[in-house]
PDB file of N, CA and C in Angstrom:
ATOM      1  N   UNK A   1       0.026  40.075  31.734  1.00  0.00           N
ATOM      2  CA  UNK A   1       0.566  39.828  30.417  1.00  0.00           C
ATOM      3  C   UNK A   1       0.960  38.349  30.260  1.00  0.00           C
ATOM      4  N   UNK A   2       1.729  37.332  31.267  1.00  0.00           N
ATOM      5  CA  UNK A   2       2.170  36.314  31.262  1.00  0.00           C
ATOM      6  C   UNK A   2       0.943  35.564  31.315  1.00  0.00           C
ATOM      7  N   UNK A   3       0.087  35.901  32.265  1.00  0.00           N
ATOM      8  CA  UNK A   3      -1.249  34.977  32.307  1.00  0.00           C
ATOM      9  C   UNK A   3      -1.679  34.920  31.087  1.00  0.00           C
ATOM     10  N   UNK A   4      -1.891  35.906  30.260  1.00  0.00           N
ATOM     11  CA  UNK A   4      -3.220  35.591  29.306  1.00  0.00           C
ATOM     12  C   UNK A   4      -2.295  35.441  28.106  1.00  0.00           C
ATOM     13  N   UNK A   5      -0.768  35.613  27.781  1.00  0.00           N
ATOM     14  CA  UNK A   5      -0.524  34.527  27.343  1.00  0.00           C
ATOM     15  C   UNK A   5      -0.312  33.005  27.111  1.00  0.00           C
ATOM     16  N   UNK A   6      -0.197  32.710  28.655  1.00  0.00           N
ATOM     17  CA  UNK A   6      -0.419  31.190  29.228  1.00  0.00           C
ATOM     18  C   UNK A   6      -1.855  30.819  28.855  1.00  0.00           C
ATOM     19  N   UNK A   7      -2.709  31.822  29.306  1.00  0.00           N
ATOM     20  CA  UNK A   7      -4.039  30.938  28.533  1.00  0.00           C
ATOM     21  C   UNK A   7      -4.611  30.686  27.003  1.00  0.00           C
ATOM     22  N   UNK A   8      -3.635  31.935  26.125  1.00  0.00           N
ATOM     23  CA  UNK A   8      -3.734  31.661  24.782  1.00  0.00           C
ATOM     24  C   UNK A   8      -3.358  30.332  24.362  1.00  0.00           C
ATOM     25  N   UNK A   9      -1.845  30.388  24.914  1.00  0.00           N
ATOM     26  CA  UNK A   9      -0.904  28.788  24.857  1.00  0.00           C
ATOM     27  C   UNK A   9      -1.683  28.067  25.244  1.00  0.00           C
ATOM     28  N   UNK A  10      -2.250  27.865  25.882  1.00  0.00           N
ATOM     29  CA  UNK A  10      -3.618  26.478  26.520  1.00  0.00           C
ATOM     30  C   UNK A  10      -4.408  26.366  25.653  1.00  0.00           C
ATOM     31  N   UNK A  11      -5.105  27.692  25.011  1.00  0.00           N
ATOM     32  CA  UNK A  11      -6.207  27.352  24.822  1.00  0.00           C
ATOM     33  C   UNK A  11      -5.950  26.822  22.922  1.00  0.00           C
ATOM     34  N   UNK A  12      -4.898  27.031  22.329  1.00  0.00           N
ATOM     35  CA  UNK A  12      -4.841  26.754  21.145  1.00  0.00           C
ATOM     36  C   UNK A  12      -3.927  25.721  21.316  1.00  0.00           C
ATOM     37  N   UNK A  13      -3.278  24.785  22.618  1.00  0.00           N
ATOM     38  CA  UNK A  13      -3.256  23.589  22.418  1.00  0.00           C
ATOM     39  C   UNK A  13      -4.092  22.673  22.402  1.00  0.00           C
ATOM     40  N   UNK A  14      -5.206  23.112  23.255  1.00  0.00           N
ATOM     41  CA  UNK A  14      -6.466  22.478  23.052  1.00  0.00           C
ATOM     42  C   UNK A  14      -7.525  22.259  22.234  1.00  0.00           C
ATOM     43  N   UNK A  15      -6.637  23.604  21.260  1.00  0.00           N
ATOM     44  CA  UNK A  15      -8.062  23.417  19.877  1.00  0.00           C
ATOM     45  C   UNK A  15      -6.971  22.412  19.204  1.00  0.00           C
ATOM     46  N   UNK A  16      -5.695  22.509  18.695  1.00  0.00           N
ATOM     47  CA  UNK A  16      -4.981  21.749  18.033  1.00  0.00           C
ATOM     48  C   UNK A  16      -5.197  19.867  18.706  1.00  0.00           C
ATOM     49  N   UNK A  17      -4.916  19.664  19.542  1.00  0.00           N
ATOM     50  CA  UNK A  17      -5.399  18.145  20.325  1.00  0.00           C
ATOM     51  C   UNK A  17      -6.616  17.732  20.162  1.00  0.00           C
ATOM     52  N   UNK A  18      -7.342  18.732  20.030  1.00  0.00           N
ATOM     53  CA  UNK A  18      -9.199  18.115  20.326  1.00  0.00           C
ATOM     54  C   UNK A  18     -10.020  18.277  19.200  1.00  0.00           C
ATOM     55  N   UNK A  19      -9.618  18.854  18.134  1.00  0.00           N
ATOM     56  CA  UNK A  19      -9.681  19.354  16.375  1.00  0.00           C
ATOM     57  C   UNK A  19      -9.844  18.507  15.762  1.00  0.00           C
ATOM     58  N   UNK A  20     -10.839  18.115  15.305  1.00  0.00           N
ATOM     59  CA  UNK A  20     -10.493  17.254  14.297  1.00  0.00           C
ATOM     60  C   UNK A  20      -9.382  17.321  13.178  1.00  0.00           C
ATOM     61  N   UNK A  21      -8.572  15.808  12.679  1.00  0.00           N
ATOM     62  CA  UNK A  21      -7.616  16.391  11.723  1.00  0.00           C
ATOM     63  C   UNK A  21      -7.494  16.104  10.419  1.00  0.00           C
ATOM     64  N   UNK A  22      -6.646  16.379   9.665  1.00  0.00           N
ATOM     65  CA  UNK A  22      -6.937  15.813   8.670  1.00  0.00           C
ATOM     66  C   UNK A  22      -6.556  14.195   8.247  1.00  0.00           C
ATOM     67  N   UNK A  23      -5.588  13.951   9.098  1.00  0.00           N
ATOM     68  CA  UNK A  23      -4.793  12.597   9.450  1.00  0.00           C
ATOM     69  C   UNK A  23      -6.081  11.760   9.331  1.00  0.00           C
ATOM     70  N   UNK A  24      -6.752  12.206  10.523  1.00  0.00           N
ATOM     71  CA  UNK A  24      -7.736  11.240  10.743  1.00  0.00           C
ATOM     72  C   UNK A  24      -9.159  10.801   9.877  1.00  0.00           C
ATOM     73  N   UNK A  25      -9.251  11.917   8.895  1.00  0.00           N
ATOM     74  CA  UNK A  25     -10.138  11.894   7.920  1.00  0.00           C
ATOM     75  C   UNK A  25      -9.475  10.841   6.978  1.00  0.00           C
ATOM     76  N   UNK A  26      -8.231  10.829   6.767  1.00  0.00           N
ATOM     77  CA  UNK A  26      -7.770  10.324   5.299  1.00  0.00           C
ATOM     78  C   UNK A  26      -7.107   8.890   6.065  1.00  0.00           C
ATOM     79  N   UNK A  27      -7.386   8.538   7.072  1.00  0.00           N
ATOM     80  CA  UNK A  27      -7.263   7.311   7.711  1.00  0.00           C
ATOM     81  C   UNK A  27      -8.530   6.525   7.024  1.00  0.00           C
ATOM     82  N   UNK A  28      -9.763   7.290   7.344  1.00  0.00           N
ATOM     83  CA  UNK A  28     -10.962   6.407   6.896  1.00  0.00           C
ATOM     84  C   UNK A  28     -10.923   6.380   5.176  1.00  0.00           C
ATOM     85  N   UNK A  29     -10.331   6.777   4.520  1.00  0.00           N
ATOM     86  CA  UNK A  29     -10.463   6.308   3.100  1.00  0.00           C
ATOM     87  C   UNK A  29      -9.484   5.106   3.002  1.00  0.00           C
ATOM     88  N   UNK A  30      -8.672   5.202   3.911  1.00  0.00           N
ATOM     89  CA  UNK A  30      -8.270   3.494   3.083  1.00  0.00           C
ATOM     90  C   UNK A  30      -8.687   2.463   2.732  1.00  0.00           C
ATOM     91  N   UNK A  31      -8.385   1.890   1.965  1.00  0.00           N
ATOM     92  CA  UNK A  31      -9.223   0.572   1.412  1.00  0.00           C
ATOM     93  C   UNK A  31      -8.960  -0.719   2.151  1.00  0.00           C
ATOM     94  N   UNK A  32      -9.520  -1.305   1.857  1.00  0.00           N
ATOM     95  CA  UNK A  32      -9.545  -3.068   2.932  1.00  0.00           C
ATOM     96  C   UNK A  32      -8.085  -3.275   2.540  1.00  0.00           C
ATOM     97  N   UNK A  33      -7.455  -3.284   0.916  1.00  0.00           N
ATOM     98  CA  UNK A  33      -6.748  -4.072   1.054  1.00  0.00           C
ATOM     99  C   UNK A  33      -5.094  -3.043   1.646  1.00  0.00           C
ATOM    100  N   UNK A  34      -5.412  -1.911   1.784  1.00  0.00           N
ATOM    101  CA  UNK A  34      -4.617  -1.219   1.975  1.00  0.00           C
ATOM    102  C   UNK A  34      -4.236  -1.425   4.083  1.00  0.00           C
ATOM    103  N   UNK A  35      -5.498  -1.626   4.431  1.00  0.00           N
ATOM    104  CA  UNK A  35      -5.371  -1.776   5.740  1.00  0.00           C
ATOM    105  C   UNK A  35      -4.728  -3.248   6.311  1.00  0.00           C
ATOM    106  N   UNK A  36      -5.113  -4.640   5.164  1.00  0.00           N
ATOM    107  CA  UNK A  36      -4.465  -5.787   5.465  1.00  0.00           C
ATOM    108  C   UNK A  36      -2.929  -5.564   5.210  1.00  0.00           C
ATOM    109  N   UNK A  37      -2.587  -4.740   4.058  1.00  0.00           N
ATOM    110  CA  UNK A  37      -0.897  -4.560   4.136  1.00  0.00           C
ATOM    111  C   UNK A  37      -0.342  -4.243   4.965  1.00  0.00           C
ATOM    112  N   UNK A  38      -1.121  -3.201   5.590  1.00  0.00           N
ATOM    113  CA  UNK A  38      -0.353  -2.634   7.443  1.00  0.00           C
ATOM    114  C   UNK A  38      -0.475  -3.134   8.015  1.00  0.00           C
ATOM    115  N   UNK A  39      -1.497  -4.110   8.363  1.00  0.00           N
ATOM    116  CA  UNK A  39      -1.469  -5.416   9.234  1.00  0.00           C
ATOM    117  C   UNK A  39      -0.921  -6.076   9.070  1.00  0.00           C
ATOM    118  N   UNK A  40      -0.639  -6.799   7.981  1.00  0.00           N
ATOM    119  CA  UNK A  40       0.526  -7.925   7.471  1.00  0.00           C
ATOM    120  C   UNK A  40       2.242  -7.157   8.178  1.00  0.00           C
ATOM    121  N   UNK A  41       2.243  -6.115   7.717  1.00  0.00           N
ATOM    122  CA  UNK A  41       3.413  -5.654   8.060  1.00  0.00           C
ATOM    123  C   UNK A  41       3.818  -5.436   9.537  1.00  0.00           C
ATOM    124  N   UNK A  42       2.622  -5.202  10.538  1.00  0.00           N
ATOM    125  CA  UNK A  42       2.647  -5.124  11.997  1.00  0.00           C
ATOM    126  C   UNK A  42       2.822  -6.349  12.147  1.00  0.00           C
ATOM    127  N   UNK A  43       2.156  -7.712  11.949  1.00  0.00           N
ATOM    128  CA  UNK A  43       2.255  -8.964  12.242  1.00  0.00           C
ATOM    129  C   UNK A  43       3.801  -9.912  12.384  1.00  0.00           C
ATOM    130  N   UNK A  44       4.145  -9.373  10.882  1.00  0.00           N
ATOM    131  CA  UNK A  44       5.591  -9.884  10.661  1.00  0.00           C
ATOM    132  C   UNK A  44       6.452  -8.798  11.262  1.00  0.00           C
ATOM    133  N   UNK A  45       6.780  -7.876  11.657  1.00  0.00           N
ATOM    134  CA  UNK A  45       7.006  -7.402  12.606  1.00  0.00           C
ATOM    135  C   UNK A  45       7.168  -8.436  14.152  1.00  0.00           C
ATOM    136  N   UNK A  46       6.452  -8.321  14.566  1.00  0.00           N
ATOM    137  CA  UNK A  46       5.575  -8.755  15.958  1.00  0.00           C
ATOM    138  C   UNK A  46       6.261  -9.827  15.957  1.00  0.00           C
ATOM    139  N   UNK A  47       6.033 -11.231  14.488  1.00  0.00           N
ATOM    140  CA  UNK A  47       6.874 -12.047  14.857  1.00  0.00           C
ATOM    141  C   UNK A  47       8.624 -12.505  14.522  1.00  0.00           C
ATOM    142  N   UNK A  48       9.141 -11.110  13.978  1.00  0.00           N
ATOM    143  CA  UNK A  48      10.476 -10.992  14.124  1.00  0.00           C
ATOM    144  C   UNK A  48      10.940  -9.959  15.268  1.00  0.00           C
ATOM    145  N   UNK A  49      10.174  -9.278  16.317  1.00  0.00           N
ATOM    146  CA  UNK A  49      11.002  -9.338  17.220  1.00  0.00           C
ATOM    147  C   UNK A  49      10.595 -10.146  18.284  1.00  0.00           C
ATOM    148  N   UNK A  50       9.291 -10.900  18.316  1.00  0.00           N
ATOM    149  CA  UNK A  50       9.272 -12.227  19.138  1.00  0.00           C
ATOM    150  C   UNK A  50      10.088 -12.964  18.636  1.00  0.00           C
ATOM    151  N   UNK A  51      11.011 -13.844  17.829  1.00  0.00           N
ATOM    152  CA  UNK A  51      12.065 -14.843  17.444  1.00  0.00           C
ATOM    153  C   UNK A  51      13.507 -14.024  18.072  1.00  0.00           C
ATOM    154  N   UNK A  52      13.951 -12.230  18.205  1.00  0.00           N
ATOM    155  CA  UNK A  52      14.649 -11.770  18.615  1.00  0.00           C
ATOM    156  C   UNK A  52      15.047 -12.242  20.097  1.00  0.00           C
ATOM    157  N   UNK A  53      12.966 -11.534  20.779  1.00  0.00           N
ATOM    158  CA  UNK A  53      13.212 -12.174  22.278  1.00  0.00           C
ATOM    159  C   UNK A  53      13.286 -13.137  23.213  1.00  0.00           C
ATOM    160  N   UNK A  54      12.830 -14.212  21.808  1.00  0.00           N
ATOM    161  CA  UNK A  54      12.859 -15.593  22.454  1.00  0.00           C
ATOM    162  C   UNK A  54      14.352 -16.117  22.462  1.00  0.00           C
ATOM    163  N   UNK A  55      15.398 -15.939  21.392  1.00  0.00           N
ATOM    164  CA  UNK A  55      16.763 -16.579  21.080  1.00  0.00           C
ATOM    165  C   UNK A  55      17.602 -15.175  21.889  1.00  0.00           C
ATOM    166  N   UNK A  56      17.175 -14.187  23.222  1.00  0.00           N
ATOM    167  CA  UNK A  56      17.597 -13.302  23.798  1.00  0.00           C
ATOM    168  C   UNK A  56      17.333 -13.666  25.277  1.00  0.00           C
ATOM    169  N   UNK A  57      16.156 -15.159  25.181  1.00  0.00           N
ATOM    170  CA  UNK A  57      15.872 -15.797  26.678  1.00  0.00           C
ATOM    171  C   UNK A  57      14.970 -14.980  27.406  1.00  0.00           C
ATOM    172  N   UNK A  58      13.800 -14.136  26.423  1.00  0.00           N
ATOM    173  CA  UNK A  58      13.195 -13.822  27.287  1.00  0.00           C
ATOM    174  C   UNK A  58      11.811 -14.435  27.245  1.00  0.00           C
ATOM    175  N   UNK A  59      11.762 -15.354  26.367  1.00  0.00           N
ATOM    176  CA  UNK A  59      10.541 -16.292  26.924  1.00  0.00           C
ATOM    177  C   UNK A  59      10.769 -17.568  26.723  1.00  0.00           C
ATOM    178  N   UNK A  60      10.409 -18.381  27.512  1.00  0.00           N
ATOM    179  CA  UNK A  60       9.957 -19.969  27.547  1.00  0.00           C
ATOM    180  C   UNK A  60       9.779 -20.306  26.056  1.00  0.00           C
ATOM    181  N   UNK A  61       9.945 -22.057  26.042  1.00  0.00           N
ATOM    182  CA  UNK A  61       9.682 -22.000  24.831  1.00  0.00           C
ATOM    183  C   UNK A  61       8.729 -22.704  24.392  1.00  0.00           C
ATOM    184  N   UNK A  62       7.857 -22.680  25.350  1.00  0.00           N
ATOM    185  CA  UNK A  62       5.952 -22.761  25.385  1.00  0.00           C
ATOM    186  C   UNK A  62       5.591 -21.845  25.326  1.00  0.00           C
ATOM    187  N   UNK A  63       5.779 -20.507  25.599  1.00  0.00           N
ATOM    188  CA  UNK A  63       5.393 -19.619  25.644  1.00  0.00           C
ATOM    189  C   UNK A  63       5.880 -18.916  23.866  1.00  0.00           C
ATOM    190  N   UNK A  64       7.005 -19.145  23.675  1.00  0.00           N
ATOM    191  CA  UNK A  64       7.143 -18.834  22.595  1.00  0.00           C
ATOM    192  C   UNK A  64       6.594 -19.913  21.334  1.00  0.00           C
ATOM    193  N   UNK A  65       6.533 -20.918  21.386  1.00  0.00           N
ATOM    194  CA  UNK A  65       5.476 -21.535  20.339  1.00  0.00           C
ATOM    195  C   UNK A  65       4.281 -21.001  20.396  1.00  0.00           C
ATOM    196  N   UNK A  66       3.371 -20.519  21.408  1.00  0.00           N
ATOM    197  CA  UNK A  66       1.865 -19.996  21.492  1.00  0.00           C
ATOM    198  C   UNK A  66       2.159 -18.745  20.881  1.00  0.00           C
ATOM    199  N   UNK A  67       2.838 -17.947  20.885  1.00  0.00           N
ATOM    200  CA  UNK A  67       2.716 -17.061  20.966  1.00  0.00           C
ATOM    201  C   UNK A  67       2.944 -16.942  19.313  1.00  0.00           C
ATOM    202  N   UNK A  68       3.936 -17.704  18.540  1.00  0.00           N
ATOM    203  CA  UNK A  68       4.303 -17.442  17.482  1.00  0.00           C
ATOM    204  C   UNK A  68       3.345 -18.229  16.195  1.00  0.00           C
ATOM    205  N   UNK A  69       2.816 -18.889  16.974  1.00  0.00           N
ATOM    206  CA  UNK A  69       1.568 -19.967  16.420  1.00  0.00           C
ATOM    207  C   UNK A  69       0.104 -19.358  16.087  1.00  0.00           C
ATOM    208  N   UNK A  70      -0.002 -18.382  17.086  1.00  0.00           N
ATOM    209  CA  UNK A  70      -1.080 -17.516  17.030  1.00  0.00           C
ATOM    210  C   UNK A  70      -0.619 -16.141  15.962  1.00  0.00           C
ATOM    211  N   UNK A  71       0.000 -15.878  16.178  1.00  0.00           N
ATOM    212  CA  UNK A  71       0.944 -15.099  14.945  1.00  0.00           C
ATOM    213  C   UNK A  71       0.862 -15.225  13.698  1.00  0.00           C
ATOM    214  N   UNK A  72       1.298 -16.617  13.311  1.00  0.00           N
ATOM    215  CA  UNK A  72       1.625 -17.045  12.261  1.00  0.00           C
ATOM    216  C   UNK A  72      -0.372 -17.554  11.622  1.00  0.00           C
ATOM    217  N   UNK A  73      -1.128 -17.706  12.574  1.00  0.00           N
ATOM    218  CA  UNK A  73      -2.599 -18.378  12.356  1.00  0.00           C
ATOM    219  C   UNK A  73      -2.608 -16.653  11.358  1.00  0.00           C
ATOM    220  N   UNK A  74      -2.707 -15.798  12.213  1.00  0.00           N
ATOM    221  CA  UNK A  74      -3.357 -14.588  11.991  1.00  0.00           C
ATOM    222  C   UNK A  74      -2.524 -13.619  10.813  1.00  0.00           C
ATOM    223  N   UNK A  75      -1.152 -14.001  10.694  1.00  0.00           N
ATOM    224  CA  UNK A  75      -0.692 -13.887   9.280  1.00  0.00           C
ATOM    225  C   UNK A  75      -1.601 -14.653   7.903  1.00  0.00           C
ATOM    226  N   UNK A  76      -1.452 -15.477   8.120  1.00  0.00           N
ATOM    227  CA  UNK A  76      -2.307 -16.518   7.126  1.00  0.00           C
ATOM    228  C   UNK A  76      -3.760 -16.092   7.187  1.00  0.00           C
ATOM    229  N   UNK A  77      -4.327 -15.776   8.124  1.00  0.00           N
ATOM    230  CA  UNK A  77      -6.144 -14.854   7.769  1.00  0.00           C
ATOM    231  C   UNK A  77      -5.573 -14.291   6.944  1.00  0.00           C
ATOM    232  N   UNK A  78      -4.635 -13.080   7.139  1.00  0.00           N
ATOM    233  CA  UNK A  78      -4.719 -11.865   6.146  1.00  0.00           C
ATOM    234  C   UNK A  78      -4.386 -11.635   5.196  1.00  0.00           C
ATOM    235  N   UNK A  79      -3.328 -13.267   4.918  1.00  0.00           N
ATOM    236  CA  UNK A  79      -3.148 -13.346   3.035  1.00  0.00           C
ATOM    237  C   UNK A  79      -4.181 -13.645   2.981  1.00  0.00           C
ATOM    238  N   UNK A  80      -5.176 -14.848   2.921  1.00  0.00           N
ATOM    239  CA  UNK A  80      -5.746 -15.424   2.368  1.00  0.00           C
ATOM    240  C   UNK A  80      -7.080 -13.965   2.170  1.00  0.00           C
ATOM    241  N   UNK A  81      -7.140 -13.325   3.164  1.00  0.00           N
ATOM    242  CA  UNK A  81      -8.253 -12.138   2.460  1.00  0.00           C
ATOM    243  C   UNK A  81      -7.905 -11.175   1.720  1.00  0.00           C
ATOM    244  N   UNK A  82      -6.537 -11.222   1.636  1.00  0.00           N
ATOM    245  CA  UNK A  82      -5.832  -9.948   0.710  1.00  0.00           C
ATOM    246  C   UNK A  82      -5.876 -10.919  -0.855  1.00  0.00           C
ATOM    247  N   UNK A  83      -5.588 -12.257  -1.008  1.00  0.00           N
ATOM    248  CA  UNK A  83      -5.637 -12.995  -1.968  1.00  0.00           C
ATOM    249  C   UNK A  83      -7.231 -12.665  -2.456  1.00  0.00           C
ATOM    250  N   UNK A  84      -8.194 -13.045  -1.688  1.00  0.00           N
ATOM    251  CA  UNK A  84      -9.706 -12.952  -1.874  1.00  0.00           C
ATOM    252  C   UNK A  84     -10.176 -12.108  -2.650  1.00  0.00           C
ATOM    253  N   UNK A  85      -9.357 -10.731  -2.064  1.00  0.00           N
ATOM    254  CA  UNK A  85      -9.815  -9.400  -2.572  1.00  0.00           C
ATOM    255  C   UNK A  85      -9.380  -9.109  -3.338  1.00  0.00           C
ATOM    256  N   UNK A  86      -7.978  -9.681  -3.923  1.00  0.00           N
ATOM    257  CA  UNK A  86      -7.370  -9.213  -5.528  1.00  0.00           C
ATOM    258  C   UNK A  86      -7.719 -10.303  -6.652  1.00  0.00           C
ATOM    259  N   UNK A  87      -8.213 -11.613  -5.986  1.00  0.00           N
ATOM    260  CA  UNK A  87      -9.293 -11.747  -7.097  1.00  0.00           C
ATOM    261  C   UNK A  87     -10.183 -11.464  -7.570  1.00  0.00           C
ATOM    262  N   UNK A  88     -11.117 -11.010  -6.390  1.00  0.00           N
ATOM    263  CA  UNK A  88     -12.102 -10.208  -6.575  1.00  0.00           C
ATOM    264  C   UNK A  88     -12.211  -8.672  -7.376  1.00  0.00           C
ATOM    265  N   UNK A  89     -10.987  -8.604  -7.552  1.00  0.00           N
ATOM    266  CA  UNK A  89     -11.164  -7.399  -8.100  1.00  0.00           C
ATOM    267  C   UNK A  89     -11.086  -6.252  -7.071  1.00  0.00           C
ATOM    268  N   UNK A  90     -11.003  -6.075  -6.494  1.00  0.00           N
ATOM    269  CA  UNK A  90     -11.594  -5.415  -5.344  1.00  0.00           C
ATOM    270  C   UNK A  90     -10.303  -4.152  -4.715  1.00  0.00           C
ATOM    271  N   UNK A  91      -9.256  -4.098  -6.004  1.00  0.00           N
ATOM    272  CA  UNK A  91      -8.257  -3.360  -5.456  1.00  0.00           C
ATOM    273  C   UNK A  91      -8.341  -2.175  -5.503  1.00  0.00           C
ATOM    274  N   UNK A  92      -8.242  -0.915  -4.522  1.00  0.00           N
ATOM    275  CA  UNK A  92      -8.647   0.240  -4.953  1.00  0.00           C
ATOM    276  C   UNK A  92      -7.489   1.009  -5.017  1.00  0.00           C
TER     277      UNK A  92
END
């Protein structure tokens, strides 16, 4: 009785984990400019708690110019293509 409930429990965690979902379907409809906003927002992120860990001494401050420089490069890609695309029209 315990066994082949243990293997029910297995086996419909495994359809639930390995299932396709719906999450993941409605991931692929987002639009370009919908995906640069979550990026923009991970980025600035990224570089407010790098300014946290740098003025917390946990990095150099060569290490923290590269790091926040490359940051700040790759913020600026993603206005300038989010700008691109709402001139373009291109907002969905």
């Amino acid at each position: 009785m315990i066994a082949s409930a243990c293997v029910l429990f297995a086996a419909g965690l495994l359809a639930y984990v390995f299932a396709p979902g719906v999450a993941f379907e409605r991931s692929l409809d987002k639009s370009r400019l919908t995906f640069l906003e979550e990026r923009k927002q991970m980025v600035y992120e990224n570089l407010r708690d790098l300014n946290f860990d740098y003025k917390a001494g946990k990095y150099p401050a060569e290490d923290y110019e590269a790091l926040r420089s490359s940051l700040e490069a790759e913020a600026a890609e993603i206005l300038a293509e989010m700008a691109a695309l709402q001139e373009a029209g291109a907002i969905n």
